[in-house]
Protein backbone atom coordinates (compact mmCIF):
# COMPACT_ATOMS: atom_id res chain seq x y z
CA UNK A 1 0.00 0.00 0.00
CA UNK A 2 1.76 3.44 -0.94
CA UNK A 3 2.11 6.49 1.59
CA UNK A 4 -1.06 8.10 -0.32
CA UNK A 5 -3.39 4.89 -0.38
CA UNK A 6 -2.78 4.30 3.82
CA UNK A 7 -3.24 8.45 4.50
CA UNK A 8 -6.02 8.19 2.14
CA UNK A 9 -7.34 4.77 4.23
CA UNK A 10 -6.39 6.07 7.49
CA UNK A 11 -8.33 9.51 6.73
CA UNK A 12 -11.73 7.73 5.54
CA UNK A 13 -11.50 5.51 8.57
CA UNK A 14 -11.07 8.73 11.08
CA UNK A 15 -13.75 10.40 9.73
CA UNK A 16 -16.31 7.88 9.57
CA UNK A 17 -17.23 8.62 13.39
CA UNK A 18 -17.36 11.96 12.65
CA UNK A 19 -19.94 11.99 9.98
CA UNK A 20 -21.68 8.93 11.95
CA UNK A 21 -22.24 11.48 15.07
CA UNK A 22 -23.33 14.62 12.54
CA UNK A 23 -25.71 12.42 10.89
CA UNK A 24 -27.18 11.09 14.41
CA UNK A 25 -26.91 14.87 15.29
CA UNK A 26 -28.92 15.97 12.42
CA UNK A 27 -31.33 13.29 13.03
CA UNK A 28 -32.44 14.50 16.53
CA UNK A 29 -32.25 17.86 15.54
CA UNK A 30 -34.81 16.74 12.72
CA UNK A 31 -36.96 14.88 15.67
CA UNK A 32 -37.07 17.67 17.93
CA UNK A 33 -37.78 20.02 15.25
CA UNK A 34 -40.97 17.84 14.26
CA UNK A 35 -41.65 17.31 18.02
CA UNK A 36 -42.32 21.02 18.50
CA UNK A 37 -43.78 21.98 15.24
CA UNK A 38 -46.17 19.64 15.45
CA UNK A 39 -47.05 20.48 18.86
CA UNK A 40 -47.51 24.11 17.10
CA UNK A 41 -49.24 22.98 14.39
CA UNK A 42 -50.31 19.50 13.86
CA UNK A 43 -49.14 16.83 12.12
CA UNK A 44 -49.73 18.15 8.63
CA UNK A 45 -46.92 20.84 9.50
CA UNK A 46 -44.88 21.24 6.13
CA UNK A 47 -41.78 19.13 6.14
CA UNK A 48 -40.26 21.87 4.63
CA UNK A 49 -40.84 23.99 7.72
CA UNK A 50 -39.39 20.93 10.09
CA UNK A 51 -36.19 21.05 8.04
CA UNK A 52 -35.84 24.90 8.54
CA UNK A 53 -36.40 24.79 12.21
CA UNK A 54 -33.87 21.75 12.48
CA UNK A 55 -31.53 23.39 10.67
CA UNK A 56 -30.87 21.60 7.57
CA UNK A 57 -31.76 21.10 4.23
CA UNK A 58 -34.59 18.72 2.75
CA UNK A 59 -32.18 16.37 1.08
CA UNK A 60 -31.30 15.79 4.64
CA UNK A 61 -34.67 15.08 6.02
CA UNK A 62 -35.57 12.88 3.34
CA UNK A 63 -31.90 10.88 3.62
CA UNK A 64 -33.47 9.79 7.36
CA UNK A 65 -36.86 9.92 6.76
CA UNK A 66 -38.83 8.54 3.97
CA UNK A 67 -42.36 10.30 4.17
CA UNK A 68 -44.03 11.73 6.50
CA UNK A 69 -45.93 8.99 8.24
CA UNK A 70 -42.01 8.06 8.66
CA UNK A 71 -40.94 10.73 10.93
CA UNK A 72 -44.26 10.87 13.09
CA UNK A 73 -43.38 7.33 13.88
CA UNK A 74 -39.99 8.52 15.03
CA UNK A 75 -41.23 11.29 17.24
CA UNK A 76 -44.08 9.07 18.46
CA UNK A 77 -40.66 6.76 20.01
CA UNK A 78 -38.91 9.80 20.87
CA UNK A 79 -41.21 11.54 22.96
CA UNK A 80 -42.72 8.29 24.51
CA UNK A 81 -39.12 6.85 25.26
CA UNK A 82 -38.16 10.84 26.82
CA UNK A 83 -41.40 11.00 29.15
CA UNK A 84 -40.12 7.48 30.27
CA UNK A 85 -36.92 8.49 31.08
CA UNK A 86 -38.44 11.51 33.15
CA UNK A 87 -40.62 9.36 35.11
CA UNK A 88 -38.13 6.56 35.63
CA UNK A 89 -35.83 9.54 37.30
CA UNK A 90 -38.09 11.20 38.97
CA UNK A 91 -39.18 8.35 40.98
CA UNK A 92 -35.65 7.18 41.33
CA UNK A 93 -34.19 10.48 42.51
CA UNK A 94 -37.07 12.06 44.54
CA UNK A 95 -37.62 10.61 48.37
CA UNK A 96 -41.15 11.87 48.43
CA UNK A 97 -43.81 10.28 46.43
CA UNK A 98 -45.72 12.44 45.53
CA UNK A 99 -42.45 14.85 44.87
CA UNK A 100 -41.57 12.24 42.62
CA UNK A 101 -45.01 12.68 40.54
CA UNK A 102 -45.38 16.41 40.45
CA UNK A 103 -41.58 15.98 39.25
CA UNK A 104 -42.85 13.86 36.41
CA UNK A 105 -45.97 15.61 35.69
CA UNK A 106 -44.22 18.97 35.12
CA UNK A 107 -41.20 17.38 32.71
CA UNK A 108 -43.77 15.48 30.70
CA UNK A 109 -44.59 19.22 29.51
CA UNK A 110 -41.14 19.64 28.73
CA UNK A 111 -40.82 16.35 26.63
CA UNK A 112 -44.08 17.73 24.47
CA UNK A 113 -46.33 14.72 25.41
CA UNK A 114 -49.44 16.65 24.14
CA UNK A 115 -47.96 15.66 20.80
CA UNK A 116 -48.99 12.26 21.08
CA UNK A 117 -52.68 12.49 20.61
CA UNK A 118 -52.06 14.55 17.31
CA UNK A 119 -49.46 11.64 16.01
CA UNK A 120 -51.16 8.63 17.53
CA UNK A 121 -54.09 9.42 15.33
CA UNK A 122 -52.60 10.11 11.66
CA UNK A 123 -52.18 7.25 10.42
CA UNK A 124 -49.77 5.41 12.05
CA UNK A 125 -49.57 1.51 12.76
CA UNK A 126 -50.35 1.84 16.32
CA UNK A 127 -49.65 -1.62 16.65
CA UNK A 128 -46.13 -1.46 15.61
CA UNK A 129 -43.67 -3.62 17.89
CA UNK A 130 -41.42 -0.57 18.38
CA UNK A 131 -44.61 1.88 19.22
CA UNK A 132 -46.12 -1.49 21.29
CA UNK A 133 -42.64 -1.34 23.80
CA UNK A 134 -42.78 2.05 23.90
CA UNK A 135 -45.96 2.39 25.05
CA UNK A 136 -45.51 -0.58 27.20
CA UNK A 137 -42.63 1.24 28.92
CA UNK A 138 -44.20 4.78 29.32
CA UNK A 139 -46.76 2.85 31.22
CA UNK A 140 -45.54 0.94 33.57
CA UNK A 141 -43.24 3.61 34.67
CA UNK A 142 -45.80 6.21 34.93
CA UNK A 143 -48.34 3.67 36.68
CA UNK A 144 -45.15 3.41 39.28
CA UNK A 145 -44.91 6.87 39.79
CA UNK A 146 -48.41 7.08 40.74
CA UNK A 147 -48.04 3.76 42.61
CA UNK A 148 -46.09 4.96 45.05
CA UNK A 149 -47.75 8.38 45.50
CA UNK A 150 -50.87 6.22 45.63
CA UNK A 151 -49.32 3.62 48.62
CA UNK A 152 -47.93 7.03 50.47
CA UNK A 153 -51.97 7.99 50.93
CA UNK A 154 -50.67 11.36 49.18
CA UNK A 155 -52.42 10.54 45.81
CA UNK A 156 -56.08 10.18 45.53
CA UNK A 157 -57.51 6.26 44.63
CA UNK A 158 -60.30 7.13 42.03
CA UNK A 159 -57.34 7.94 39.31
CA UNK A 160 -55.52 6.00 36.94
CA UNK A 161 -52.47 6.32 34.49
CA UNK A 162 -55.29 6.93 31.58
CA UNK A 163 -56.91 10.26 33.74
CA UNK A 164 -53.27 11.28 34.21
CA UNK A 165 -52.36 11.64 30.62
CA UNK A 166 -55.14 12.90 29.24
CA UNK A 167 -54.86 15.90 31.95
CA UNK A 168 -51.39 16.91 30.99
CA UNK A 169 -51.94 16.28 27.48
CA UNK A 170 -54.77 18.69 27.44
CA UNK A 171 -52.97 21.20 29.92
CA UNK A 172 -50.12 21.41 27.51
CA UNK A 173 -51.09 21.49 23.82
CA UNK A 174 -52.25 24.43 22.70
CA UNK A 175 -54.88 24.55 19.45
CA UNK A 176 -52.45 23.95 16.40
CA UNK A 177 -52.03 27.40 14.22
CA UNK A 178 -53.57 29.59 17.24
CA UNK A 179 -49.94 31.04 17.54
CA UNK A 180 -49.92 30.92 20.86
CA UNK A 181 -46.48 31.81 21.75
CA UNK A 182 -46.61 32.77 25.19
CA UNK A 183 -48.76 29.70 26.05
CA UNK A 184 -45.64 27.52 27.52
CA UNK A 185 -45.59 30.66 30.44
CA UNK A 186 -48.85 29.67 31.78
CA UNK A 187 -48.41 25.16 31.29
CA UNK A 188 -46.73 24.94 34.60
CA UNK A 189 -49.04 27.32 36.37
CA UNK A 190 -51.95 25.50 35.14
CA UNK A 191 -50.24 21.79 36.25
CA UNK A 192 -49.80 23.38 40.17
CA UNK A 193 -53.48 23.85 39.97
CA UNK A 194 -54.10 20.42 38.38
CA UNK A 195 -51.39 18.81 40.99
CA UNK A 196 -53.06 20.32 44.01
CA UNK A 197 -56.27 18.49 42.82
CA UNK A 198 -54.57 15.14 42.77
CA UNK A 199 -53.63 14.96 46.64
CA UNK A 200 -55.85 13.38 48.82
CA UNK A 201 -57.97 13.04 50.58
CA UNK A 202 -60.09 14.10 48.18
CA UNK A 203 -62.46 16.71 47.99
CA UNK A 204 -64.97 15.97 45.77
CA UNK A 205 -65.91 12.43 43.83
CA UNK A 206 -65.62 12.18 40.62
CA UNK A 207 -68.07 11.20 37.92
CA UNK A 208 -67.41 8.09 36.01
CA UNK A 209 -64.60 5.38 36.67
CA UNK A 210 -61.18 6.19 36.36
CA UNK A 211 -59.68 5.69 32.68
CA UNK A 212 -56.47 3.11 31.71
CA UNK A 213 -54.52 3.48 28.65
CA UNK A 214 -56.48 0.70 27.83
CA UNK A 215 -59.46 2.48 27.81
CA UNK A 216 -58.07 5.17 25.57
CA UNK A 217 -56.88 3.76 23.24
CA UNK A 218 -60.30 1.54 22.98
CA UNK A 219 -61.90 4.77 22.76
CA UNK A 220 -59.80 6.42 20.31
């Protein structure tokens, strides 16, 4: 092999890292991108406007994603596997219980999980095995977090993981194209208020029976 050929080979082989991190960097730039707009403005945001936000170009948006119905799967994962993480730490880190779930409750805002409803319901296979774990996950560690606020008597009994999320994922998404800017100043607010209402005993009883994931997703 001459001097060229092995600087030429030993170049190639350096920089394949490189490009392998600015691709994976350009593809959650891309996801987070879609995560928000999409909060913003619903699923049928253009593509062209999730490529400007990330940063890049549409060549590179298409290179990782197909199609749309693509990418919503991705940010489906993303945010589910995020919110996971946040209630897996928060009920890991916190000593209180109920610490623990007002932790979780307010980074689930952070992690846009009022995107879900928007991508859940566009066409995707719901039944995907990826989406299926995902889901499975974000579950179970969400019905911990309220386990343990529930077994510390701080969290009321007539509730269940499918009341929880449909709360915050109303409280946080705002009406797609309303241009509400400013509404991320009032989300946490709103949660306080929503938290307080959580603790028991409890005040009032509520109507109905207390909803599963199950029972949304039956219903949706």
């Amino acid at each position: 092999m001459t001097a060229v050929a092995a600087c030429a080979k030993s170049g190639k082989q350096g920089q394949q890292p490189r490009l392998r991190a600015d691709a994976l960097r350009n593809r959650e730039r891309i996801i987070a991108a879609a995560r928000e707009t999409m909060v913003e403005f619903g699923a049928e945001v253009p593509l062209d406007e999730i490529a400007r936000r990330a940063g890049v170009g549409n060549a590179t948006l298409y290179r990782h994603f197909a199609d749309r119905l693509e990418l919503i799967h991705h940010v489906t994962l993303s945010v589910m596997s995020r919110t996971a993480d946040r209630a897996e730490s928060a009920l890991a880190e916190e000593s209180d219980a109920f610490q623990a779930l007002r932790r979780f409750v307010h980074a689930a805002v952070e992690e846009r999980i009022g995107a879900l409803c928007p991508l859940l319901s566009d066409g995707i296979d719901r039944d995907h095995p990826d989406l299926l774990a995902a889901r499975e996950r974000l579950e179970a560690a969400v019905e911990a977090v309220m386990g343990a606020a529930r077994d510390s008597g701080q969290l009321r009994t007539d509730i269940a993981v499918g009341d929880l999320m449909v709360a915050i994922t109303q409280l946080t998404r705002p009406l797609p194209g309303s241009s509400c800017l400013n509404f991320d100043q009032f989300v946490h607010r709103h949660l306080q208020l929503f938290l307080d209402g959580l603790q028991a005993p409890a005040r009032s009883e509520l109507p109905g029976a207390a909803a599963t994931l199950d029972d949304l997703r039956r219903r949706s």
